[in-house]
Protein backbone atom coordinates (compact mmCIF):
# COMPACT_ATOMS: atom_id res chain seq x y z
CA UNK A 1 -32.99 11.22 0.79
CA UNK A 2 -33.27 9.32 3.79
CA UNK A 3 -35.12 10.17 6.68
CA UNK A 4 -34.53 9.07 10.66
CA UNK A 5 -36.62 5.83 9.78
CA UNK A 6 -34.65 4.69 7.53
CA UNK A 7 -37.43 5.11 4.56
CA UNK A 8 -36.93 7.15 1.35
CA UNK A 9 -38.13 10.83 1.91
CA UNK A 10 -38.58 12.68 -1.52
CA UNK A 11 -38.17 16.15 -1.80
CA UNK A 12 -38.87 17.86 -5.07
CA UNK A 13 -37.84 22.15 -6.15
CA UNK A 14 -37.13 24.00 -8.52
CA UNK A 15 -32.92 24.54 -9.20
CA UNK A 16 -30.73 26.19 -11.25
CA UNK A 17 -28.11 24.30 -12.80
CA UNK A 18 -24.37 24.96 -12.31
CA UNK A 19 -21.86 22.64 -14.28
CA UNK A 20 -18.84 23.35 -12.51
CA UNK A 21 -20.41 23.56 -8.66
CA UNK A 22 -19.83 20.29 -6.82
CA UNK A 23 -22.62 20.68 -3.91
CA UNK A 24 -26.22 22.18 -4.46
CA UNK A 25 -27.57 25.29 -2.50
CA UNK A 26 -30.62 24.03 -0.85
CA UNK A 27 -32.65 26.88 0.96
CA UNK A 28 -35.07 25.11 3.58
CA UNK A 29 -36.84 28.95 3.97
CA UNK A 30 -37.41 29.32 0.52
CA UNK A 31 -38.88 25.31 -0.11
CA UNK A 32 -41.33 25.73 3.28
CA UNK A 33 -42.58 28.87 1.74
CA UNK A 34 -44.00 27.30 -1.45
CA UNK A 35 -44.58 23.97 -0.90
CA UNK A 36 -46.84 22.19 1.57
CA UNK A 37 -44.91 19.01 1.86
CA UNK A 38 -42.35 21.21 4.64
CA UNK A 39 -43.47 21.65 8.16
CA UNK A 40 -40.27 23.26 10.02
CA UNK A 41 -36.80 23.44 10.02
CA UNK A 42 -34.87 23.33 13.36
CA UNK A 43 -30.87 24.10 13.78
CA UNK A 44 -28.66 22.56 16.63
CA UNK A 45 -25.05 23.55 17.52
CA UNK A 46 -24.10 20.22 16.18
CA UNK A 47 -26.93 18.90 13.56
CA UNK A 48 -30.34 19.88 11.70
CA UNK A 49 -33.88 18.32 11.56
CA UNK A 50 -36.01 18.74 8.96
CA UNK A 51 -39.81 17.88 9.77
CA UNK A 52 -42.05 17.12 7.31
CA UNK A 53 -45.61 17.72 7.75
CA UNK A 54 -46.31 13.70 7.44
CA UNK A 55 -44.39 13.03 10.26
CA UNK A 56 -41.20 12.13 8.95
CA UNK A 57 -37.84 13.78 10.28
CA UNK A 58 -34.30 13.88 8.57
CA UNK A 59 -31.53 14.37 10.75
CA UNK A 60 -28.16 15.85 9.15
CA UNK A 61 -24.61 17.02 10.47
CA UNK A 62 -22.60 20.15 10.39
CA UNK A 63 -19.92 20.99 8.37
CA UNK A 64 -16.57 20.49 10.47
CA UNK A 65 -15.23 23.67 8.62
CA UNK A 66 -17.98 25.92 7.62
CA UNK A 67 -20.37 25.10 9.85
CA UNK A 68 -23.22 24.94 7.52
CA UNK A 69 -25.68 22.03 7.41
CA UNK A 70 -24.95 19.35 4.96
CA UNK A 71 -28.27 17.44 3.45
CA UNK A 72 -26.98 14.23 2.62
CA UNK A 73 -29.11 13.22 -1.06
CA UNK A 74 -29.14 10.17 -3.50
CA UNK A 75 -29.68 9.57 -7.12
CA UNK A 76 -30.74 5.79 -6.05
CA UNK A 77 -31.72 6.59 -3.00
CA UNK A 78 -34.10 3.14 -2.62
CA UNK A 79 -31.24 0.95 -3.10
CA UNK A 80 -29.05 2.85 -0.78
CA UNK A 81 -31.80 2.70 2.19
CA UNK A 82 -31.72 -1.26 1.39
CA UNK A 83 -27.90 -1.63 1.85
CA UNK A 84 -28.29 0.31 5.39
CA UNK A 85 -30.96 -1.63 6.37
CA UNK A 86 -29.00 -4.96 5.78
CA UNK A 87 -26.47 -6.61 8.26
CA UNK A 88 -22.95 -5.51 7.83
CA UNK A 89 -20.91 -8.82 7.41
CA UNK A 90 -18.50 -10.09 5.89
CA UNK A 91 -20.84 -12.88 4.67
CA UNK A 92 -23.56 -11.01 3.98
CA UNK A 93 -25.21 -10.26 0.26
CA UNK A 94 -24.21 -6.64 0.16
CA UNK A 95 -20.53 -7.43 0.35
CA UNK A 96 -19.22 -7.87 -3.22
CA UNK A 97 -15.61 -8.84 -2.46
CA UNK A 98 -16.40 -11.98 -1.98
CA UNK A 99 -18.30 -14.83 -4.43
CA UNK A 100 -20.86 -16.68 -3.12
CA UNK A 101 -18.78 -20.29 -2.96
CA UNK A 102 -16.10 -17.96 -0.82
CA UNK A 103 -19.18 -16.56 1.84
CA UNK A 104 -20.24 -20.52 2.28
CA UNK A 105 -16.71 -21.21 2.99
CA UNK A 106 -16.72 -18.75 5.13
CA UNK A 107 -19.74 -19.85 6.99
CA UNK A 108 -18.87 -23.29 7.18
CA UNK A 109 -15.42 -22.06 8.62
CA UNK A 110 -17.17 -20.14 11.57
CA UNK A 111 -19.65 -22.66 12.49
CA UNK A 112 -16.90 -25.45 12.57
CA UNK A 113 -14.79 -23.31 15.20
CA UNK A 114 -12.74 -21.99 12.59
CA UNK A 115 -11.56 -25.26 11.43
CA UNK A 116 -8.85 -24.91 8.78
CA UNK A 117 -9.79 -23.78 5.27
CA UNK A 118 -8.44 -27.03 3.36
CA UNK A 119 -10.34 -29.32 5.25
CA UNK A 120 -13.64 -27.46 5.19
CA UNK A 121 -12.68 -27.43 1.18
CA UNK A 122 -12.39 -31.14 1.21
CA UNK A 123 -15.63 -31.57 3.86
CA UNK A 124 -17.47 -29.58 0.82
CA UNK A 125 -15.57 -32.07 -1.90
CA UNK A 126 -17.14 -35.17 -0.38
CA UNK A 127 -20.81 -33.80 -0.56
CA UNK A 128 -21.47 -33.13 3.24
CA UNK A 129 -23.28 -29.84 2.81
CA UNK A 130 -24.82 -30.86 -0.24
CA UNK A 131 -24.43 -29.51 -3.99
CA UNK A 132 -23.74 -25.75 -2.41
CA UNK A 133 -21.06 -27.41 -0.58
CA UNK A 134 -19.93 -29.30 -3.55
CA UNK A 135 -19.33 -25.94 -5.43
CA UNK A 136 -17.91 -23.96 -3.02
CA UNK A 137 -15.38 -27.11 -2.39
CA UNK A 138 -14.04 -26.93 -5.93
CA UNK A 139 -10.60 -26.38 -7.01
CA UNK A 140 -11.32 -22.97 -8.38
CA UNK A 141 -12.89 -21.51 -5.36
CA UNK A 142 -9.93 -19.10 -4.03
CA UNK A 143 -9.86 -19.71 0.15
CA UNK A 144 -11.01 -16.15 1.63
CA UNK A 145 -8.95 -15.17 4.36
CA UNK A 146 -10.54 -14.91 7.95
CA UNK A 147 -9.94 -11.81 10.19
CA UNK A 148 -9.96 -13.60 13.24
CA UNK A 149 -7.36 -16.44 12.11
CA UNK A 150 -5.20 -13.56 10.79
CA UNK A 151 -5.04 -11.87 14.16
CA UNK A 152 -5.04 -15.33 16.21
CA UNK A 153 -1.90 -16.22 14.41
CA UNK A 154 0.14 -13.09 14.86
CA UNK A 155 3.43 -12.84 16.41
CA UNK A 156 5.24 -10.34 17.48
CA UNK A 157 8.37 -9.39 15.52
CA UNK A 158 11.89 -8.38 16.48
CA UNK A 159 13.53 -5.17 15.98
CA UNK A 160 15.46 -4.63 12.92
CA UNK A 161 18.85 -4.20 13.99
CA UNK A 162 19.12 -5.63 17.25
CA UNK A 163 20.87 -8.81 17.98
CA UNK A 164 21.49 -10.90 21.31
CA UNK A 165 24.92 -12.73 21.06
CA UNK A 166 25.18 -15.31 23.75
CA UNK A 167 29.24 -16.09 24.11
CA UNK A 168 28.22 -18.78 27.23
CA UNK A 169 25.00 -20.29 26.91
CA UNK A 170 26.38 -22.55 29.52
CA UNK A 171 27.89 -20.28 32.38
CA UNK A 172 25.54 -21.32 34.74
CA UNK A 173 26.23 -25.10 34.43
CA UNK A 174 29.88 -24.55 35.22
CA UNK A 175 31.96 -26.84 37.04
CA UNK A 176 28.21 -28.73 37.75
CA UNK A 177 29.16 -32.10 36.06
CA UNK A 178 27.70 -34.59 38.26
CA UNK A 179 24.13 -35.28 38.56
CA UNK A 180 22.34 -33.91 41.31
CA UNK A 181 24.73 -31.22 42.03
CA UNK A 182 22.93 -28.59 40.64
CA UNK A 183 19.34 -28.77 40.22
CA UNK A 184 17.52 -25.41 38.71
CA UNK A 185 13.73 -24.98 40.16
CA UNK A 186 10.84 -22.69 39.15
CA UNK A 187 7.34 -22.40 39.07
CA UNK A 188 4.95 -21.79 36.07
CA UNK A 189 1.07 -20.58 36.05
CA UNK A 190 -1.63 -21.80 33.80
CA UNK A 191 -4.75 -19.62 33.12
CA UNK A 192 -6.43 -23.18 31.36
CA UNK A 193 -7.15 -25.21 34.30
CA UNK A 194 -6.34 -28.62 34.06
CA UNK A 195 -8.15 -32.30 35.34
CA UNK A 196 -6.29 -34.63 37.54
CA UNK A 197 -5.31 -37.80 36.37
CA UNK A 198 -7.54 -40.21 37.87
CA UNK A 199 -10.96 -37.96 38.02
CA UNK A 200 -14.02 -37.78 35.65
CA UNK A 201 -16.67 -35.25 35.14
CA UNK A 202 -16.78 -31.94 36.53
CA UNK A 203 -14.41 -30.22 38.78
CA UNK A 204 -14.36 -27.41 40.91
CA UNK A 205 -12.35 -24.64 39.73
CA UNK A 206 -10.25 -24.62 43.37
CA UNK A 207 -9.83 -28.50 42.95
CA UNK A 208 -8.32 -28.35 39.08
CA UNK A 209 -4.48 -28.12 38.46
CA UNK A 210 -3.69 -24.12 38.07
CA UNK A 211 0.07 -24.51 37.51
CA UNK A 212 2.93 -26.43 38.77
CA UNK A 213 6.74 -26.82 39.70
CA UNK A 214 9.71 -27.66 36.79
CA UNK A 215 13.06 -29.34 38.41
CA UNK A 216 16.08 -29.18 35.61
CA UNK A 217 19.31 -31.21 36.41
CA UNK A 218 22.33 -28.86 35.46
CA UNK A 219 24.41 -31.46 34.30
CA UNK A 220 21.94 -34.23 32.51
CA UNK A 221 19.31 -31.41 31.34
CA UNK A 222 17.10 -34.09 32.98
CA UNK A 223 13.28 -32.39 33.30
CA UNK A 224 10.74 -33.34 36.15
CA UNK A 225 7.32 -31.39 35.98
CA UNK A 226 4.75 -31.59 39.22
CA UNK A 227 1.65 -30.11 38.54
CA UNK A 228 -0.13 -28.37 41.25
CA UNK A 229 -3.50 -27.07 42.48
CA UNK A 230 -1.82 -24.21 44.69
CA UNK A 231 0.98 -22.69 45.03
CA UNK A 232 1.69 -23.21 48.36
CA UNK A 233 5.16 -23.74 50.52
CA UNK A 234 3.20 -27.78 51.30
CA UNK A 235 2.33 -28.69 47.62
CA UNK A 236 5.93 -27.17 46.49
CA UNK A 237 7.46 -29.43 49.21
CA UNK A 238 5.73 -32.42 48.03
CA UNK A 239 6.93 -31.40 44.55
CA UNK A 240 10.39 -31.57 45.59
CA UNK A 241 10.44 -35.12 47.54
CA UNK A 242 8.08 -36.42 44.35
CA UNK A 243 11.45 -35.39 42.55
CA UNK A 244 14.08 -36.54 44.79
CA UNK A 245 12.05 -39.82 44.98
CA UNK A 246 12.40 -39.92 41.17
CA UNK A 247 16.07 -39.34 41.22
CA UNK A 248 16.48 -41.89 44.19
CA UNK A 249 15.17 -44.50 41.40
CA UNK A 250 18.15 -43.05 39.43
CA UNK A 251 20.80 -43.33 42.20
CA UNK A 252 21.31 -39.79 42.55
CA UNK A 253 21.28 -37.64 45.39
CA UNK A 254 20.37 -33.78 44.82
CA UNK A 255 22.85 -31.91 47.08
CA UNK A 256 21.68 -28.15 46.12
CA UNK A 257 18.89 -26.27 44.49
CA UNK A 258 18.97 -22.77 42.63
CA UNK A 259 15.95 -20.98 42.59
CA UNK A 260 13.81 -17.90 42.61
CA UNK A 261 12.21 -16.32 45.37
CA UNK A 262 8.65 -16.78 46.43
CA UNK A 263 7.31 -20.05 47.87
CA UNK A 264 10.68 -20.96 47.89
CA UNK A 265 11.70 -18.83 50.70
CA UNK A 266 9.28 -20.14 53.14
CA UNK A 267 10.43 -21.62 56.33
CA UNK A 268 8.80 -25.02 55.90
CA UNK A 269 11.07 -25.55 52.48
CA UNK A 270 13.71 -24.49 54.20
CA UNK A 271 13.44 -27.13 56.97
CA UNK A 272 12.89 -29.37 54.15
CA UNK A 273 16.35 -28.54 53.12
CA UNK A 274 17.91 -28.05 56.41
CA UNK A 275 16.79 -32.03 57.22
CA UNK A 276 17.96 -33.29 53.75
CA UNK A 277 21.69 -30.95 53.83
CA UNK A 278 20.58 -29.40 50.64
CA UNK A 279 22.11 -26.00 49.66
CA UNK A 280 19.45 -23.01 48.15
CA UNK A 281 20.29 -20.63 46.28
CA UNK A 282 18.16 -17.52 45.35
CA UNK A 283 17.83 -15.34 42.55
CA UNK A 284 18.39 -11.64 43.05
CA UNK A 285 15.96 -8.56 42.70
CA UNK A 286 15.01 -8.66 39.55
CA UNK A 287 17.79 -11.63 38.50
CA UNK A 288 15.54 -13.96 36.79
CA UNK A 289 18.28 -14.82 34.22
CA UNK A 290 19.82 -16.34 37.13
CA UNK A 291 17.43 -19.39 36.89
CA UNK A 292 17.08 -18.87 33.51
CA UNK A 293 17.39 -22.46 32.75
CA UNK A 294 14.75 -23.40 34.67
CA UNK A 295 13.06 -20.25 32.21
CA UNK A 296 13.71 -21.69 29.32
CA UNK A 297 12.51 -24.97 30.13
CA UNK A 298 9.30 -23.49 31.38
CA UNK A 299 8.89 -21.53 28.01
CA UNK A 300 10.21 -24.69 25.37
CA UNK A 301 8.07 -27.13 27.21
CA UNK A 302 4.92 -25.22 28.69
């Protein structure tokens, strides 16, 4: 068996031999009375310990149901203490659902940054990693399939049984046929901060573009995207004239907006409007859908 060291403790008695029994009777009082290998035997309310007069202990559980300690033994018991000892991978030697051409993929594939199977197979092909690589890169060599990939690429899956009909994609767009009219506004955040244009090298985190504004024309489905480093009712100003200065350049004039609430509801965007005669209009109380094509912009395009 093994002990708490993870070394092979060997403990030899005398038994009786019972064909149809499934666990041996052990009897720690009966083996520390004859034998001088035993030292003591202690009992816990949730394990055992078996001390050995050479120093060594073996730690063993309870029975859930009866109770009664269960000493965990081994025919091999050598070979069992090596496969404990050993790292538990995926890639390691003790795993035997893979080949060995399938671990080195495998390796290859995690020091790469999980760079796609086929062209790790065709890196190993062309003799990169040498004539292990060249093996593992042949035809024969069945890709192994990599836990984190699997889970990286998961979506989540609709209800069986449950449909969305939409009879008027469109109703929000009615009677806006002129350009400008109708302009749909919201704003989007990005946990990946981005660089500005014209920078290089490092950037503070407060400096780095954490989101932006999306203008959609109702009646063109013309886009505009400003991205911003805050969120606030100055930088979603400038956003605006940026756009109206774009669709100057296109000879139209943008005579209301339909948004949601937040920055948009500030009093400096509203004397932006005010001094432009621009109409707002807001979304209700949990009434996203009723910018929801400035939504679905935000989710097709971002």
């Amino acid at each position: 068996m093994i002990n708490d060291n993870g070394q092979v403790s060997i403990i030899e008695t005398f038994a009786y031999f019972h064909p149809e029994i499934q666990n041996r009777l052990f009897s720690p009082q009966r083996w520390l009375e004859g034998h001088s290998t035993g030292k003591s035997f202690e009992i816990f309310h949730n394990k055992g310990i078996l001390h050995l007069k050479n120093g060594e202990n073996i730690t063993f559980p309870l029975d859930h149901t009866s109770h009664m300690p269960m000493l965990p033994a081994f025919h091999k018991a050598t070979e069992v203490a090596n496969t404990l000892s050993e790292p538990i991978s995926v890639v390691s030697a003790n795993n035997q659902n893979l080949s060995l051409n399938q671990k080195i993929l495998l390796k290859l594939h995690f020091k790469m940054g999980h760079l796609g199977m086929q062209k790790v197979k065709w890196l190993c092909f062309r003799g990169i990693f040498g004539m292990e690589g060249i093996r593992a890169g042949d035809k024969e060599t069945s890709i192994p399939r990599c836990a984190a990939c699997w889970l990286g690429g998961m979506v989540k899956t609709s209800i069986k049984g449950t449909t969305v009909c939409h009879t008027n994609p469109d109703i929000l767009k009615v009677d806006k046929l002129k350009r400008g009219q109708l302009v749909f506004s919201d704003q989007y955040v990005c946990s990946q901060p981005g660089k500005h244009y014209n920078n290089k090298g490092q950037e503070l985190r407060n400096q780095q573009f954490n989101g932006g504004t999306v203008f959609c024309d109702s009646a063109t489905g013309y886009v505009y995207i400003q991205h911003q480093v805050g969120f606030t009712a100055s930088e979603t100003i400038t956003a605006k004239l940026n756009f109206e200065r774009q669709a100057d350049h296109l000879e139209t004039k943008v005579t209301e907006y339909r948004t949601d609430n937040g920055e948009y509801t500030e009093k400096a965007f509203g004397e932006s409007l005010e001094h432009f005669d621009q109409k707002i209009t807001h979304s209700g109380v949990g009434g996203h859908h009723h910018n929801g094509v400035a939504e679905a912009k935000i989710g097709s395009i971002l």
